[in-house]
Protein backbone atom coordinates (compact mmCIF):
# COMPACT_ATOMS: atom_id res chain seq x y z
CA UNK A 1 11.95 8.22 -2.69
CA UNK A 2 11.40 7.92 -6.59
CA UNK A 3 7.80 7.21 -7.52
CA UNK A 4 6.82 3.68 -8.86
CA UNK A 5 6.62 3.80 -12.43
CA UNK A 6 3.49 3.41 -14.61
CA UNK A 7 3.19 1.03 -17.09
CA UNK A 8 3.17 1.84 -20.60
CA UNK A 9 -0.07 2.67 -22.17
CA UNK A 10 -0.49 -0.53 -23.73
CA UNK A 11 0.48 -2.70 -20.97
CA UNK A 12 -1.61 -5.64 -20.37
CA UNK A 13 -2.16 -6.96 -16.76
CA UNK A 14 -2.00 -10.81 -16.73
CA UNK A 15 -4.82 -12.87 -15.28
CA UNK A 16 -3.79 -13.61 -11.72
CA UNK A 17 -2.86 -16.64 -9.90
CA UNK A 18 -4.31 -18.36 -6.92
CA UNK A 19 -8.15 -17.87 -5.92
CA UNK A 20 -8.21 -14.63 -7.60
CA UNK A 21 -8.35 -15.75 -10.96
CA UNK A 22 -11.39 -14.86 -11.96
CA UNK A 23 -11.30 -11.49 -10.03
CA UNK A 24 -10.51 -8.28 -12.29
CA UNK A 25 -7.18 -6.62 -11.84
CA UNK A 26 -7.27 -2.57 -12.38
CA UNK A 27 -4.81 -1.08 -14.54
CA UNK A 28 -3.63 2.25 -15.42
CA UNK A 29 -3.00 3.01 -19.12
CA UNK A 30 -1.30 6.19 -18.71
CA UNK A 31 -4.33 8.23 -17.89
CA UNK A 32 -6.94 6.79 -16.42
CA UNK A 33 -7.42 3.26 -14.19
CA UNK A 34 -9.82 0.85 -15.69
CA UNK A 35 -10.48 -3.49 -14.90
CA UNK A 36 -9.67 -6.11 -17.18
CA UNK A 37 -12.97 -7.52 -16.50
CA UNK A 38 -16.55 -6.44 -14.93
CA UNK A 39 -15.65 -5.16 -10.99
CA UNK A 40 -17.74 -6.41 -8.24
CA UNK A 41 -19.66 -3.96 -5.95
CA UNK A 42 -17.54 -3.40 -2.84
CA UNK A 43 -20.03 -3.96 0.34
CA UNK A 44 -21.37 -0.76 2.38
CA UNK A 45 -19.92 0.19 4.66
CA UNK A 46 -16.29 -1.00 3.19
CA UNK A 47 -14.53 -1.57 5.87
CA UNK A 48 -10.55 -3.47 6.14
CA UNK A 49 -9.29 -5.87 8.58
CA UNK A 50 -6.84 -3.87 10.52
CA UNK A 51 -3.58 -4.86 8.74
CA UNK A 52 -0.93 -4.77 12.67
CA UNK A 53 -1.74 -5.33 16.02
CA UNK A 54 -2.85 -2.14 17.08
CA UNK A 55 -1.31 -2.74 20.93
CA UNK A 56 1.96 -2.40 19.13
CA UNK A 57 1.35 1.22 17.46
CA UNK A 58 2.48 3.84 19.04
CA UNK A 59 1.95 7.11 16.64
CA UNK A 60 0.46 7.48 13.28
CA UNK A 61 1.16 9.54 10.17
CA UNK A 62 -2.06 11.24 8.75
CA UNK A 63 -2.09 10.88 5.12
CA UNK A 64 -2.87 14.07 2.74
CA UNK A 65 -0.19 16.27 4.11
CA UNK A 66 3.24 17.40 3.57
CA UNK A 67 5.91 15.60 4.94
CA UNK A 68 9.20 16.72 3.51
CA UNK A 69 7.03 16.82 -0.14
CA UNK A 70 3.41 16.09 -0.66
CA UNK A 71 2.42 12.36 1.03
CA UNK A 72 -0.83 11.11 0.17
CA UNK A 73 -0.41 8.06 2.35
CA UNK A 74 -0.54 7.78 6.26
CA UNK A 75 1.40 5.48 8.03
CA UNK A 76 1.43 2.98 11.69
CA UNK A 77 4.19 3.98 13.76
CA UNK A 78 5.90 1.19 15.79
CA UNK A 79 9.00 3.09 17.44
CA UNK A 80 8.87 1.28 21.05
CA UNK A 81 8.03 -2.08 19.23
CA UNK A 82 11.01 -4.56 18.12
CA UNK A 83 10.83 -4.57 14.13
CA UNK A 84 10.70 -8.43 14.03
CA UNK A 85 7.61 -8.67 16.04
CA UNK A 86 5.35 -6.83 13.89
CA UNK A 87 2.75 -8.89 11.49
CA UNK A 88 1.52 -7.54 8.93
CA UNK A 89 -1.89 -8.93 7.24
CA UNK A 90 -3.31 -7.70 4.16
CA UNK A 91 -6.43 -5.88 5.26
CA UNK A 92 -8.77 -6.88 2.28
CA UNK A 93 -8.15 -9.30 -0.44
CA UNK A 94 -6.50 -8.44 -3.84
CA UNK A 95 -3.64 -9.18 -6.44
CA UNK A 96 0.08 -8.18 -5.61
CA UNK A 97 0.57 -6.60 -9.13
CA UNK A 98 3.87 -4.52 -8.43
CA UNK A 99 6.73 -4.64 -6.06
CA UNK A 100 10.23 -3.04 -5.43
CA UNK A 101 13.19 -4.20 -3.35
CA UNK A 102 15.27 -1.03 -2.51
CA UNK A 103 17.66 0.49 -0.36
CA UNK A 104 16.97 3.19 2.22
CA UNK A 105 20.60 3.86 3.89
CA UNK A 106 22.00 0.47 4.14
CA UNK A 107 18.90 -1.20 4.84
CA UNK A 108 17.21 -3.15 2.11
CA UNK A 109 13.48 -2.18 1.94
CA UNK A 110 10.13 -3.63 0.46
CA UNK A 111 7.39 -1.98 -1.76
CA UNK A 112 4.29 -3.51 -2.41
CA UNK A 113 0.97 -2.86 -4.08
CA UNK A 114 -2.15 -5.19 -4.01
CA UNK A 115 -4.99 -4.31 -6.77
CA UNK A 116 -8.55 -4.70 -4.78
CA UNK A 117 -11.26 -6.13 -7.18
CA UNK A 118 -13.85 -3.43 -6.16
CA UNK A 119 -11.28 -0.53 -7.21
CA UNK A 120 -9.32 -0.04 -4.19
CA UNK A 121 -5.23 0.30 -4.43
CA UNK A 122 -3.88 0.04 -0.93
CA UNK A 123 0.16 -0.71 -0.38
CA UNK A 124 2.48 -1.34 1.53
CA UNK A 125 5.85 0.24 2.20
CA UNK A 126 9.15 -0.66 4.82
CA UNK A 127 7.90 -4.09 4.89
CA UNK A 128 10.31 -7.39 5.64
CA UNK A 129 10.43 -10.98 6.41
CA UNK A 130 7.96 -11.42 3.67
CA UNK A 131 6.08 -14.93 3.66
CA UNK A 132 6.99 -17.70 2.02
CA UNK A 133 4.81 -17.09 -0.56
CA UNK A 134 5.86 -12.95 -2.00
CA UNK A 135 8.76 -14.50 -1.73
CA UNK A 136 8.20 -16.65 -4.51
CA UNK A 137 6.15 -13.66 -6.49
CA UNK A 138 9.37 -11.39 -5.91
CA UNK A 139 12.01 -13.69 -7.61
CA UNK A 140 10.40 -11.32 -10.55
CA UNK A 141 13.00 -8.99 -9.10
CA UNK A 142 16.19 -9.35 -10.98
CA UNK A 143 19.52 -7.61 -9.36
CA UNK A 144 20.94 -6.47 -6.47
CA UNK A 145 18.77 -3.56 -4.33
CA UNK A 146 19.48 -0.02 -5.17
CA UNK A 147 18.29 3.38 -3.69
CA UNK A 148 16.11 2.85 -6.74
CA UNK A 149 12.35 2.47 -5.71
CA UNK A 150 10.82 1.67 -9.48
CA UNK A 151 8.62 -1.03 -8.87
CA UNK A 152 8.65 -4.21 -11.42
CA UNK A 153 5.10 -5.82 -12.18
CA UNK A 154 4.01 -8.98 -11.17
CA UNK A 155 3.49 -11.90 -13.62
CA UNK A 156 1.70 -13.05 -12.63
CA UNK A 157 -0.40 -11.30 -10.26
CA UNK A 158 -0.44 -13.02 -6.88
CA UNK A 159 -4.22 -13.47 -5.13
CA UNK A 160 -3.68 -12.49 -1.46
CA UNK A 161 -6.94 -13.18 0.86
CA UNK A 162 -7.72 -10.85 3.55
CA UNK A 163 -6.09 -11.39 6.70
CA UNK A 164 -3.26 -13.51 4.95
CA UNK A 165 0.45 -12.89 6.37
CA UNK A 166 2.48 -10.37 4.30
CA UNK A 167 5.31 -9.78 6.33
CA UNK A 168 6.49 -10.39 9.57
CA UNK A 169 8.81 -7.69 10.48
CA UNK A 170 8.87 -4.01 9.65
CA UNK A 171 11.87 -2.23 7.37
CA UNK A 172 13.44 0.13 9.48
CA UNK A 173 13.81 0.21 13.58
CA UNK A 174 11.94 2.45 14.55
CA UNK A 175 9.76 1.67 11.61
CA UNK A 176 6.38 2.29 10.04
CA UNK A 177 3.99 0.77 7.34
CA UNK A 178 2.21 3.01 4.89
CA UNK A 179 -1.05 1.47 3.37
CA UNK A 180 -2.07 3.59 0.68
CA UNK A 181 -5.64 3.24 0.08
CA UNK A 182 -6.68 4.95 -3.57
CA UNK A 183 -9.38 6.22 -4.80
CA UNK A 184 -10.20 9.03 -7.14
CA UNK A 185 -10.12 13.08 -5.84
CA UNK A 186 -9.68 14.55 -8.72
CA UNK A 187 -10.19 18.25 -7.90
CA UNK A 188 -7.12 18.96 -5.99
CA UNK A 189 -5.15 16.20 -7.72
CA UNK A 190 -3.03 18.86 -10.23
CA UNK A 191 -2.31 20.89 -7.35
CA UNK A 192 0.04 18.43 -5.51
CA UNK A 193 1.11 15.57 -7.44
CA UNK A 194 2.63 15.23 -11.16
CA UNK A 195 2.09 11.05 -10.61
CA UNK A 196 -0.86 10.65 -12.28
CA UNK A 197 -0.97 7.10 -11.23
CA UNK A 198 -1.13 7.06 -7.59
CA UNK A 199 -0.30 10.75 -6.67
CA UNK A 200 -3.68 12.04 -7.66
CA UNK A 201 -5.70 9.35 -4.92
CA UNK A 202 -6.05 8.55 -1.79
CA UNK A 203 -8.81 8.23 1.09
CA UNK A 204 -8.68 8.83 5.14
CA UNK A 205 -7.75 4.63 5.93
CA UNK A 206 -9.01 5.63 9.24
CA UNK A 207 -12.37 5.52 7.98
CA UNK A 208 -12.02 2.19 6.26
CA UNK A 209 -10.56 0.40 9.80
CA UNK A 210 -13.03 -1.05 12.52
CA UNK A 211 -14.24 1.71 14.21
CA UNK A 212 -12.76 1.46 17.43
CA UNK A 213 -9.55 0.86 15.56
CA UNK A 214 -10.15 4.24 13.68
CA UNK A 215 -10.70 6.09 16.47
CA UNK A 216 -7.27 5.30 18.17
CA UNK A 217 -5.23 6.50 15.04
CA UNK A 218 -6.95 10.01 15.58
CA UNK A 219 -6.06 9.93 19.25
CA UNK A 220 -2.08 8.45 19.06
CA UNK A 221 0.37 11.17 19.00
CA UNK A 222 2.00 12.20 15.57
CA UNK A 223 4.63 13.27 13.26
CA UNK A 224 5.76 17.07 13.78
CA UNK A 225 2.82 17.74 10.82
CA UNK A 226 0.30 16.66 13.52
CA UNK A 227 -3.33 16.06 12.49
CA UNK A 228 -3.54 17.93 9.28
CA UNK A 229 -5.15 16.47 6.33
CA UNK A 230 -6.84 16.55 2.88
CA UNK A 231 -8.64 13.34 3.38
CA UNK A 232 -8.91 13.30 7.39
């Protein structure tokens, strides 16, 4: 799918709303990410609240490989599991700060990324029956869905606290979610990805799950690209 697109250089990310308010928001000015305030330190070892019910996932997508193109992200699989039981919670709090509504065949799709205070980017992708309250933070989103996957920014930012319902249903039956955790890699970044904005990061999430949690994604069967991995 197209990639989200950056904001212009001189793009200014608006305070949030909610109880993140006070929290910086991370921005991207073309080149390089930087707050809009002083970032807290994220606590050692960082670790997310598993963001499904792991009983429900039944393979998983190992991020840093190629899967028809370069895919930085990994994903849950949930191909045995009906789409409309599947929560999704946002592992670790942070600010919604750009969304898409698109099409993927006839099937209308949600994009979402969430700004962590500490630095973290995480996203996610094929998600539906949002809550009540993106929602609200979508009606941003002006038009009718397209096979267009450009992402629109959020003013303002929604706050969403760790744990807090996303969605309640998953995109496409059988379906997956991709979080997309970012941080810097720089050294093979110009070797796979012209986004400079979120192509050139990403992390093993497996690390960054409870353990026990972790270990299960390495042992669930995969996509025909199996285990391999930049990150992982």
């Amino acid at each position: 799918m197209p990639l989200p697109t950056s904001p212009p250089v001189d793009h200014e990310t608006p305070s949030g709303s909610d109880g993140g308010g006070s929290m910086p928001i991370w921005r991207f000015n073309g080149n390089t990410w930087s707050p809009n305030g002083p970032p807290p330190s994220s606590a050692e070892p960082f670790e997310f609240q598993t963001p499904v019910d792991m009983s429900k996932v039944t393979a998983a997508l190992w991020p840093g490989q190629s899967r028809g193109g370069y895919k930085n992200h990994g994903g849950f699989w949930f191909d045995s599991s009906d789409a409309d039981s599947i929560i999704v919670r946002a592992p670790v709090g942070g600010h919604l700060v750009q969304a898409a509504r698109y099409l993927e065949g006839m099937e209308e799709q949600v994009l979402l990324f969430f700004s962590v205070p500490c630095g973290f980017f995480y996203r996610f992708d094929h998600v539906s029956g949002l809550s009540p309250k993106i929602e609200d933070a979508l009606k941003v989103i002006t038009g009718s869905a397209t096979n267009d996957s450009r992402t629109t920014f959020m003013s303002p930012p929604l706050w969403v606290e760790q744990g807090e319902i996303v969605g309640t249903s998953v995109g496409i039956p059988p379906s997956n979610i991709f979080p997309n955790n970012v941080i810097p890699n720089p050294a093979w970044a110009d070797s796979f990805a012209n986004d400079k904005e979120f192509g050139h990061y990403g992390v093993c999430f497996f690390d960054y799950l409870p353990s026990e949690d972790g270990d299960l994604m390495r042992s669930l069967p995969t996509g025909k690209e199996g285990k391999t991995s930049d990150y992982c």
